[in-house]
PDB file of N, CA and C in Angstrom:
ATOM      1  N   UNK A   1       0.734  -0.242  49.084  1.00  0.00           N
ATOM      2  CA  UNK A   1       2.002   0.456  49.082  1.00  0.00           C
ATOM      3  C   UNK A   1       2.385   0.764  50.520  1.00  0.00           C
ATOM      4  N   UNK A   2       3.446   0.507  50.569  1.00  0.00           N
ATOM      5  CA  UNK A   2       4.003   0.533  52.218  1.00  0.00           C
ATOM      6  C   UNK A   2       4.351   2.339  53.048  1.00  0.00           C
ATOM      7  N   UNK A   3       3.756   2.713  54.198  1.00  0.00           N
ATOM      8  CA  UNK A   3       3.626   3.822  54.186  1.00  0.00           C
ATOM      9  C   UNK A   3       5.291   4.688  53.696  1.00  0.00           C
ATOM     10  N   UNK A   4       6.307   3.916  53.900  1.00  0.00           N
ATOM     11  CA  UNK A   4       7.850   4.544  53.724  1.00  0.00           C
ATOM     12  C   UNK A   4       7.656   4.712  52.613  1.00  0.00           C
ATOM     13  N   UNK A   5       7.615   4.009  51.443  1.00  0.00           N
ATOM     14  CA  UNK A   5       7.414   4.660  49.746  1.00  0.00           C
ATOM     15  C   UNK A   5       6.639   5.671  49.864  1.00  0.00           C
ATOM     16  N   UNK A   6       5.726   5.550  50.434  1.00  0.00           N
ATOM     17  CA  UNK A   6       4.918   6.875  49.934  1.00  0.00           C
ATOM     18  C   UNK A   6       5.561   8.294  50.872  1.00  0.00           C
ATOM     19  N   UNK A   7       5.681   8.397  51.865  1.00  0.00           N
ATOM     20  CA  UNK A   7       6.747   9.229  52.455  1.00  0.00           C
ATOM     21  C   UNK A   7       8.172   9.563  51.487  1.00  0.00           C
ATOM     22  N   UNK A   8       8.719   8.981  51.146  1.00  0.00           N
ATOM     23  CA  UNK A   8      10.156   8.963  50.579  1.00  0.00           C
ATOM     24  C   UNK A   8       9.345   9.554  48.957  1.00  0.00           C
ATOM     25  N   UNK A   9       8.745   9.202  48.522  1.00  0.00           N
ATOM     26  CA  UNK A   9       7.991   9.778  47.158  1.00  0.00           C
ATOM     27  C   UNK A   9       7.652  11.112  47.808  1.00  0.00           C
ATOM     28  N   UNK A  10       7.104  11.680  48.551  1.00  0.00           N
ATOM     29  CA  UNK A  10       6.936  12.469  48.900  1.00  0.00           C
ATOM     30  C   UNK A  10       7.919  13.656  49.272  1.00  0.00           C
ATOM     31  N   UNK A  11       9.174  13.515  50.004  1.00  0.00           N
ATOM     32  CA  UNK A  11       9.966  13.655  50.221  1.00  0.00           C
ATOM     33  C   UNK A  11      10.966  14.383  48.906  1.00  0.00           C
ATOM     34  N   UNK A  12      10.874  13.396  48.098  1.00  0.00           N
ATOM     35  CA  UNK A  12      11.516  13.573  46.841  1.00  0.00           C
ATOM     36  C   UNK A  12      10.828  14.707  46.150  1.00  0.00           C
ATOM     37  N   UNK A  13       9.337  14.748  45.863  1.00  0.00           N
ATOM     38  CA  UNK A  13       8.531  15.572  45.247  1.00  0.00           C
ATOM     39  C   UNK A  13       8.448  16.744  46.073  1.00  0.00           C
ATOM     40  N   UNK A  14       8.683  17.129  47.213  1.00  0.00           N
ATOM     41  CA  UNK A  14       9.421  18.295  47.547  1.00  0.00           C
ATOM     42  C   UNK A  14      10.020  18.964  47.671  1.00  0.00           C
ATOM     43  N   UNK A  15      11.472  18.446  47.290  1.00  0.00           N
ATOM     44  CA  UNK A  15      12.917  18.743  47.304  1.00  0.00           C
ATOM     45  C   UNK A  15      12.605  19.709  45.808  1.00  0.00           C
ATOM     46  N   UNK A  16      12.116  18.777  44.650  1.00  0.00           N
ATOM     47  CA  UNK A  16      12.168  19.000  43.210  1.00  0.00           C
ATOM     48  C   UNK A  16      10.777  20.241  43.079  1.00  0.00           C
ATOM     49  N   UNK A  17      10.219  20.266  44.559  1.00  0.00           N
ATOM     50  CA  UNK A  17       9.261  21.662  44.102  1.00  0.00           C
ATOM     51  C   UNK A  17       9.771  22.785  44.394  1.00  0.00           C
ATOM     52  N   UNK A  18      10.466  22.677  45.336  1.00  0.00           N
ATOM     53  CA  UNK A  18      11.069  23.866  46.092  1.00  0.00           C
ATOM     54  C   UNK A  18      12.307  24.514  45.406  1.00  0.00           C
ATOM     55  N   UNK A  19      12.539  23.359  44.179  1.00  0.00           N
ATOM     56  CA  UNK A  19      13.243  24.366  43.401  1.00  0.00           C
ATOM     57  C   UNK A  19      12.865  25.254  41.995  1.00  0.00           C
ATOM     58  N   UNK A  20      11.592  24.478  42.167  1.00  0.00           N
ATOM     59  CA  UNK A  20      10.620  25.257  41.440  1.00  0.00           C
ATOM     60  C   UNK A  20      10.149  26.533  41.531  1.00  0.00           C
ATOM     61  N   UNK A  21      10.072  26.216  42.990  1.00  0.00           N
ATOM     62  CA  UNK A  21       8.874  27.939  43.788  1.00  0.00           C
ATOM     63  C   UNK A  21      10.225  28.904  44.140  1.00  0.00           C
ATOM     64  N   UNK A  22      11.257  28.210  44.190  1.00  0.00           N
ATOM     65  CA  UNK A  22      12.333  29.475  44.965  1.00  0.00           C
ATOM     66  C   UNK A  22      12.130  30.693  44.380  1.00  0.00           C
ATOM     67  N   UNK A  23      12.445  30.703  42.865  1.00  0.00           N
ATOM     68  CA  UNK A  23      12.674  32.271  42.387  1.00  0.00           C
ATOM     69  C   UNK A  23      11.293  32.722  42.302  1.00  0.00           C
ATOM     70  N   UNK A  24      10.311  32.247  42.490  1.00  0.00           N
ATOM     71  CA  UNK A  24       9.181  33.064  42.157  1.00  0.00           C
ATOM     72  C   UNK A  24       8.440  34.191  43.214  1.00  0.00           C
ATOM     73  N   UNK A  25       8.773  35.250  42.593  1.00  0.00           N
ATOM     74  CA  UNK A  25       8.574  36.670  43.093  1.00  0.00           C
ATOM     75  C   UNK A  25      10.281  36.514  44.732  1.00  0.00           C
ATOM     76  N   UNK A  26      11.013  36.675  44.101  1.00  0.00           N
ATOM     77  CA  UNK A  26      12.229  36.495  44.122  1.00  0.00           C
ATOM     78  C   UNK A  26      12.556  38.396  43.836  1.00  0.00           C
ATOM     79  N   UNK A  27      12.717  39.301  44.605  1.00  0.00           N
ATOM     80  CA  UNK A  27      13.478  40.306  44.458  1.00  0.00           C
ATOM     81  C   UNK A  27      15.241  40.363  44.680  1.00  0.00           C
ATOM     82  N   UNK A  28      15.849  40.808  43.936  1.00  0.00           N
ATOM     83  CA  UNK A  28      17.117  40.477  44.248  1.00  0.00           C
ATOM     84  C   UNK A  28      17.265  41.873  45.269  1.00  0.00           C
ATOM     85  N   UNK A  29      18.427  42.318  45.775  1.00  0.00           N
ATOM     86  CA  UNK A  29      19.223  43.916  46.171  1.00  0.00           C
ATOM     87  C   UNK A  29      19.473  44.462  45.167  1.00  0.00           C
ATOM     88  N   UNK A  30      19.765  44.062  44.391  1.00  0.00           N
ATOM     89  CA  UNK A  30      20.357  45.362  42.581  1.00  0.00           C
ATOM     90  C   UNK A  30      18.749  45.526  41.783  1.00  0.00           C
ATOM     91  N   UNK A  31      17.955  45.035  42.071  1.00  0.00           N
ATOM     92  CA  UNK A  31      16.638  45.312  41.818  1.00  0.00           C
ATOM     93  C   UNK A  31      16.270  46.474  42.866  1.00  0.00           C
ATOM     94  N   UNK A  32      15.927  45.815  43.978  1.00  0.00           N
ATOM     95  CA  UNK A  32      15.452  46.926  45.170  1.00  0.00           C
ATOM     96  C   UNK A  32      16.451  48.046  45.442  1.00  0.00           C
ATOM     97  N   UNK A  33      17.475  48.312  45.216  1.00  0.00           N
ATOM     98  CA  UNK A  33      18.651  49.404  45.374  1.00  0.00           C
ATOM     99  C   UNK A  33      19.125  49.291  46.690  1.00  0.00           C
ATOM    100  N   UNK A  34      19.185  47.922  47.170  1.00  0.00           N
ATOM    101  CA  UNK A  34      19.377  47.885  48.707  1.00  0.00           C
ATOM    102  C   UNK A  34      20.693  47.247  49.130  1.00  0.00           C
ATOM    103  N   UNK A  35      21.716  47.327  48.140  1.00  0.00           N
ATOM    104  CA  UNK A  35      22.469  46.148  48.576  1.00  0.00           C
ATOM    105  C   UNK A  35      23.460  46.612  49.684  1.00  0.00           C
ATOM    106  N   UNK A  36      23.524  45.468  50.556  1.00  0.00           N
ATOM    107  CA  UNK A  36      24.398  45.454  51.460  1.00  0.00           C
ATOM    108  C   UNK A  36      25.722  45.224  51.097  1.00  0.00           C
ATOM    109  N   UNK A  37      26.424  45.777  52.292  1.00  0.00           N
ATOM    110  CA  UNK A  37      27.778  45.842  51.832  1.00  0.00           C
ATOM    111  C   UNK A  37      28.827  44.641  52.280  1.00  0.00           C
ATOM    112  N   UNK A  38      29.585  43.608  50.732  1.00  0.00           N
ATOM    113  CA  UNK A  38      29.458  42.426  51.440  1.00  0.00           C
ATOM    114  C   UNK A  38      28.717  41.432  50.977  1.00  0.00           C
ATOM    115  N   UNK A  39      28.064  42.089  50.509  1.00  0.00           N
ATOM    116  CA  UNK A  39      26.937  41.016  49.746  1.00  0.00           C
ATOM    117  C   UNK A  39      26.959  41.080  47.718  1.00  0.00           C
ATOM    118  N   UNK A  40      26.907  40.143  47.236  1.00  0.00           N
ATOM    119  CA  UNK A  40      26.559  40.525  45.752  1.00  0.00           C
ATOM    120  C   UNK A  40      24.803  41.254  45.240  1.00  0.00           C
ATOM    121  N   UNK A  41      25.017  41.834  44.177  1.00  0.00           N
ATOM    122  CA  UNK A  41      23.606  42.310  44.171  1.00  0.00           C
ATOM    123  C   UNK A  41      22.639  40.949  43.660  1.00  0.00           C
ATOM    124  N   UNK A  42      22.951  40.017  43.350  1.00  0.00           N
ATOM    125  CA  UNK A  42      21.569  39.210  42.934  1.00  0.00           C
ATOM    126  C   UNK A  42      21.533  38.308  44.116  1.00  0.00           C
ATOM    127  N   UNK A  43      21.628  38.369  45.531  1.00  0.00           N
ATOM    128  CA  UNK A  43      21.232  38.031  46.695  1.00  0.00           C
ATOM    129  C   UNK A  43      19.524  38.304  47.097  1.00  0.00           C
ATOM    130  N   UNK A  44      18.800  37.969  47.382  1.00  0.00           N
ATOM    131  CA  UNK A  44      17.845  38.064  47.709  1.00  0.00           C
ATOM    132  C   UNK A  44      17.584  39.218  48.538  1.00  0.00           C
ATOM    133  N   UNK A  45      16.841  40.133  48.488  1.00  0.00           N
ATOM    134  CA  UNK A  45      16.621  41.711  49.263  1.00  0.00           C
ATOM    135  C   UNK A  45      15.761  41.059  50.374  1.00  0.00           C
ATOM    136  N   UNK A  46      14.925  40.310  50.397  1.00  0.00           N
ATOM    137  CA  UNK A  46      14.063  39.983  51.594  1.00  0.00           C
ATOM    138  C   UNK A  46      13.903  38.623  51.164  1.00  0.00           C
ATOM    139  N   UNK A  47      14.313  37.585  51.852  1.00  0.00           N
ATOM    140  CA  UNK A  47      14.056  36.252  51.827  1.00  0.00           C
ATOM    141  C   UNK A  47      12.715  35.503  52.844  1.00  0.00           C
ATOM    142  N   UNK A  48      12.149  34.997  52.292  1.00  0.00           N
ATOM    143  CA  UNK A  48      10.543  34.794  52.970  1.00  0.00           C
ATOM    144  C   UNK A  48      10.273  33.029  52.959  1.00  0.00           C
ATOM    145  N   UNK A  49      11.144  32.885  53.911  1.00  0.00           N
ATOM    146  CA  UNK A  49      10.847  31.703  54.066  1.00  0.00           C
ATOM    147  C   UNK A  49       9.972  30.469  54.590  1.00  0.00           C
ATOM    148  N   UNK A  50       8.849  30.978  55.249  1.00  0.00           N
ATOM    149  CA  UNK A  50       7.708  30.611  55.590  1.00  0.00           C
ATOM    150  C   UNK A  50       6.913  30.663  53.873  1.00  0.00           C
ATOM    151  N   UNK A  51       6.678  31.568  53.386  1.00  0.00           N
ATOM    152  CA  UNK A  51       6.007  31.580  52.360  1.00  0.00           C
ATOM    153  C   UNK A  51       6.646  30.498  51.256  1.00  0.00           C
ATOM    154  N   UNK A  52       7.701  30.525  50.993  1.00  0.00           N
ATOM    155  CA  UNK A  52       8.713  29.303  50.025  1.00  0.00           C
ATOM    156  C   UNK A  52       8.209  28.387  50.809  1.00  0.00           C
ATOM    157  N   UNK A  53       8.663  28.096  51.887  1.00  0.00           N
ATOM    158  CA  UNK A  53       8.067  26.347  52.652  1.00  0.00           C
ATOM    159  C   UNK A  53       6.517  26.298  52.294  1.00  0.00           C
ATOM    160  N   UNK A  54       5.460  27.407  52.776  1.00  0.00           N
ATOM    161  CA  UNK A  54       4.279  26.856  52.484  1.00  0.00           C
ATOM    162  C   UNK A  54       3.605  26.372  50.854  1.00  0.00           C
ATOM    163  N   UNK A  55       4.277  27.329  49.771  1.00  0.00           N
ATOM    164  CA  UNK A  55       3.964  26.984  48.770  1.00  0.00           C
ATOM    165  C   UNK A  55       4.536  25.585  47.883  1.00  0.00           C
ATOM    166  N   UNK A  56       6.221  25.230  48.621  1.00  0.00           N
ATOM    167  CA  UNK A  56       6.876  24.106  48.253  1.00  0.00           C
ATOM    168  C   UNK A  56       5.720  23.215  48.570  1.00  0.00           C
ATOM    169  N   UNK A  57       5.137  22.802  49.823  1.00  0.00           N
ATOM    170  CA  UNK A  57       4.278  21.944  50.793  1.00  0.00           C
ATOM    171  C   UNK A  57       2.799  21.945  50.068  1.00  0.00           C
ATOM    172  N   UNK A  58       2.722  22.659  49.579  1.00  0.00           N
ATOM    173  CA  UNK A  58       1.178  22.684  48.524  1.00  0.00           C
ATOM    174  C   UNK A  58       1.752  22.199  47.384  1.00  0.00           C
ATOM    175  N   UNK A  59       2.231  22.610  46.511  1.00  0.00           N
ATOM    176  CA  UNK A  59       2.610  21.742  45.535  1.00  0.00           C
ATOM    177  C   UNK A  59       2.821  20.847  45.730  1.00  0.00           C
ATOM    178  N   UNK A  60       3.657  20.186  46.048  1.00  0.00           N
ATOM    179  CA  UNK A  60       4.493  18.761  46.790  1.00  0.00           C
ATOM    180  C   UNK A  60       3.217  18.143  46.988  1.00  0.00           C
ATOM    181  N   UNK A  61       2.173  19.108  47.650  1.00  0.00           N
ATOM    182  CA  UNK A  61       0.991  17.606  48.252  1.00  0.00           C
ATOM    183  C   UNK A  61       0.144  17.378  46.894  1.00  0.00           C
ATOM    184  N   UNK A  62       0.179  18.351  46.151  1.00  0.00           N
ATOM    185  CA  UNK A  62      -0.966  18.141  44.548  1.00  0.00           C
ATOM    186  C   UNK A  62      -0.345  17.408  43.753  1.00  0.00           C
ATOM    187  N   UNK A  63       1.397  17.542  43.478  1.00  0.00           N
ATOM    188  CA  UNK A  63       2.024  16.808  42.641  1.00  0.00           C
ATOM    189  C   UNK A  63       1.679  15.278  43.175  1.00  0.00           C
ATOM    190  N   UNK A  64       1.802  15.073  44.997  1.00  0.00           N
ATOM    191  CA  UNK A  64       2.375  13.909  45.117  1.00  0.00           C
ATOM    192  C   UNK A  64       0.164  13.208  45.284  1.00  0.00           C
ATOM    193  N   UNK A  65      -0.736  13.520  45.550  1.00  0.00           N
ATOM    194  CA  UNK A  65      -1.597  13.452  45.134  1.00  0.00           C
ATOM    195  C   UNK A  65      -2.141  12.803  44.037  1.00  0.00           C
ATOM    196  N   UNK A  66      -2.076  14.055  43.067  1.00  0.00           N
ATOM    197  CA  UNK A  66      -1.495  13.013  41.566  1.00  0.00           C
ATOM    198  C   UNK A  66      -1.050  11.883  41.073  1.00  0.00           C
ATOM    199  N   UNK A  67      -0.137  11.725  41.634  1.00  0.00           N
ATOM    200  CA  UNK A  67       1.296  10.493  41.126  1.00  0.00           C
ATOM    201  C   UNK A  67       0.262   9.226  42.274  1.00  0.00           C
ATOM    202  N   UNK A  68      -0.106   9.558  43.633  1.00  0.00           N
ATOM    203  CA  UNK A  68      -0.652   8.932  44.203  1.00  0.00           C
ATOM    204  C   UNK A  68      -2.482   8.114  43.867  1.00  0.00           C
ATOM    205  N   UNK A  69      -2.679   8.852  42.839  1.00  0.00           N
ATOM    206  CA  UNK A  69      -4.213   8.006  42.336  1.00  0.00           C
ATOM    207  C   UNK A  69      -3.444   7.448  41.244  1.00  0.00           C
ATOM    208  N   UNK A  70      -3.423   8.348  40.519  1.00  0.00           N
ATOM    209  CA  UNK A  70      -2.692   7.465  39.167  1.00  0.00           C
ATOM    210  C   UNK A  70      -1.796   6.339  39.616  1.00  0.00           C
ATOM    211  N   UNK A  71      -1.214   6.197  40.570  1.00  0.00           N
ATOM    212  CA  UNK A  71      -0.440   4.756  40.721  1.00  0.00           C
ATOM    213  C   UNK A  71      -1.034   3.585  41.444  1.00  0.00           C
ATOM    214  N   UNK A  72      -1.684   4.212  42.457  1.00  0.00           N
ATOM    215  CA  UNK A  72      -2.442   3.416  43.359  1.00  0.00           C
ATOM    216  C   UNK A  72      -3.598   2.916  43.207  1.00  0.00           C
ATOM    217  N   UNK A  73      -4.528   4.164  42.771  1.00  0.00           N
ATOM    218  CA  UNK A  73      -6.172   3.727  42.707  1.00  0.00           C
ATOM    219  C   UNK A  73      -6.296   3.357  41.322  1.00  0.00           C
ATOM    220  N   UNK A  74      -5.682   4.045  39.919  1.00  0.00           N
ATOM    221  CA  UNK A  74      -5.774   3.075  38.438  1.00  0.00           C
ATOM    222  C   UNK A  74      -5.043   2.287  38.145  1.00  0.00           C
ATOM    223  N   UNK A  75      -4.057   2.184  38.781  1.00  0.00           N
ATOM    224  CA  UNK A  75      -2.866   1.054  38.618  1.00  0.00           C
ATOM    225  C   UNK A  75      -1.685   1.275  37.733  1.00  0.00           C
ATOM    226  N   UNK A  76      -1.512   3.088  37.068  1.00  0.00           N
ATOM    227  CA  UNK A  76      -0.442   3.031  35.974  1.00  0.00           C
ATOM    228  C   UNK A  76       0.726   3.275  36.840  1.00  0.00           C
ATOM    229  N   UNK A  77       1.896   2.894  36.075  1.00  0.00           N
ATOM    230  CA  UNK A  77       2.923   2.670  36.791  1.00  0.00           C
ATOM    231  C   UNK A  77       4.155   2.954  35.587  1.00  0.00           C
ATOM    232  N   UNK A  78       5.130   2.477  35.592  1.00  0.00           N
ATOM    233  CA  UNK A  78       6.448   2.774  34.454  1.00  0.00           C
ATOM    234  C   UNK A  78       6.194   1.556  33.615  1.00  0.00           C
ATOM    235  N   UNK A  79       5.459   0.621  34.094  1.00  0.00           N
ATOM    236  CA  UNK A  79       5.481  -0.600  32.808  1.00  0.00           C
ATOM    237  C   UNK A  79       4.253   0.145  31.857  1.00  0.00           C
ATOM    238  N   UNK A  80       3.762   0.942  32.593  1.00  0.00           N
ATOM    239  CA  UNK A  80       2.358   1.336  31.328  1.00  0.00           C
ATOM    240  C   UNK A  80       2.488   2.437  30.650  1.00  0.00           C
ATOM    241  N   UNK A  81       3.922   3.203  30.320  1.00  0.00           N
ATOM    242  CA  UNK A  81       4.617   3.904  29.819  1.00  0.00           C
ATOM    243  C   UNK A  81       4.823   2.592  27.920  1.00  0.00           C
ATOM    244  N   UNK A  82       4.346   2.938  27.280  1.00  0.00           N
ATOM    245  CA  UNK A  82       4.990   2.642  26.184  1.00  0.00           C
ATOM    246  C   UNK A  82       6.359   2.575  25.586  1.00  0.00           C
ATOM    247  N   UNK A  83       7.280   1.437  25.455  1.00  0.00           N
ATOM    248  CA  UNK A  83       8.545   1.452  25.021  1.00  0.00           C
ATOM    249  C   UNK A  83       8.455   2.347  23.669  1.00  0.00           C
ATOM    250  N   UNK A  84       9.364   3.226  23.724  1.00  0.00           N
ATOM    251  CA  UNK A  84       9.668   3.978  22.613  1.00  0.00           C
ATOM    252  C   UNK A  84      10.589   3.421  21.392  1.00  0.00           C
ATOM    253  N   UNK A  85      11.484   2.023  21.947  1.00  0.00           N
ATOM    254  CA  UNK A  85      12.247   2.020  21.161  1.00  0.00           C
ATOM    255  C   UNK A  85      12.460   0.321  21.009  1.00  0.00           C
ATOM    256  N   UNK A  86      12.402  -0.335  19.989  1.00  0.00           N
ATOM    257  CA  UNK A  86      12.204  -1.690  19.481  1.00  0.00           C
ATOM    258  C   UNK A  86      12.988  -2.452  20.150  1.00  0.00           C
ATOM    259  N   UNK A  87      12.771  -3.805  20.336  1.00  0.00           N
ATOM    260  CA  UNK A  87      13.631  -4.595  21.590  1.00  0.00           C
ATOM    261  C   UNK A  87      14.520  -5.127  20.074  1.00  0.00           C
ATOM    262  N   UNK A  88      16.069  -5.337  20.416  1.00  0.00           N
ATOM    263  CA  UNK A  88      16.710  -6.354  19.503  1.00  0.00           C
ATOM    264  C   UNK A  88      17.059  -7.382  19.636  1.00  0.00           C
ATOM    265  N   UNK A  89      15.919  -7.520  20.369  1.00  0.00           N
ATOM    266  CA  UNK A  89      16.758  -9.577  20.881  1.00  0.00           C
ATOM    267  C   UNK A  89      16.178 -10.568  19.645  1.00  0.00           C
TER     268      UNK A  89
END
């Protein structure tokens, strides 16, 4: 596998983690009683963005890990997905 697929797979499997990890432990301002003025209350009261990047970047590497033996070192792929649905030719 050419190193750009696996980068660009990678790439992808981060985008789709990080929208995973965003809300988690996610305080809004109408939670904390802090809201600024100007702001709506379900804005984030303290946004921690080192911590979101590091946990996106751990996932991302276990997901893409994963996807990376299973495709590479056993060989399954989308043809070894079972058709669900009868060919009509």
């Amino acid at each position: 596998m050419q190193v750009f697929s696996i980068v660009a797979v990678y790439f992808i499997l981060w985008w789709l983690s990080l929208f995973v990890v965003l809300p988690f432990g996610l305080r809004t301002q109408g939670e904390a009683n802090e809201i600024v003025p100007g702001t709506v209350e379900s804005a984030p009261a303290r946004f921690r963005a080192g911590r979101v990047m590091l946990a996106t970047t751990i996932l991302a590497a276990i997901i893409h890990a994963g996807w990376y033996v299973l495709s590479v070192k056993f060989g399954y792929g989308i043809d070894a997905i079972p058709q669900m649905y009868p060919d009509f030719d």
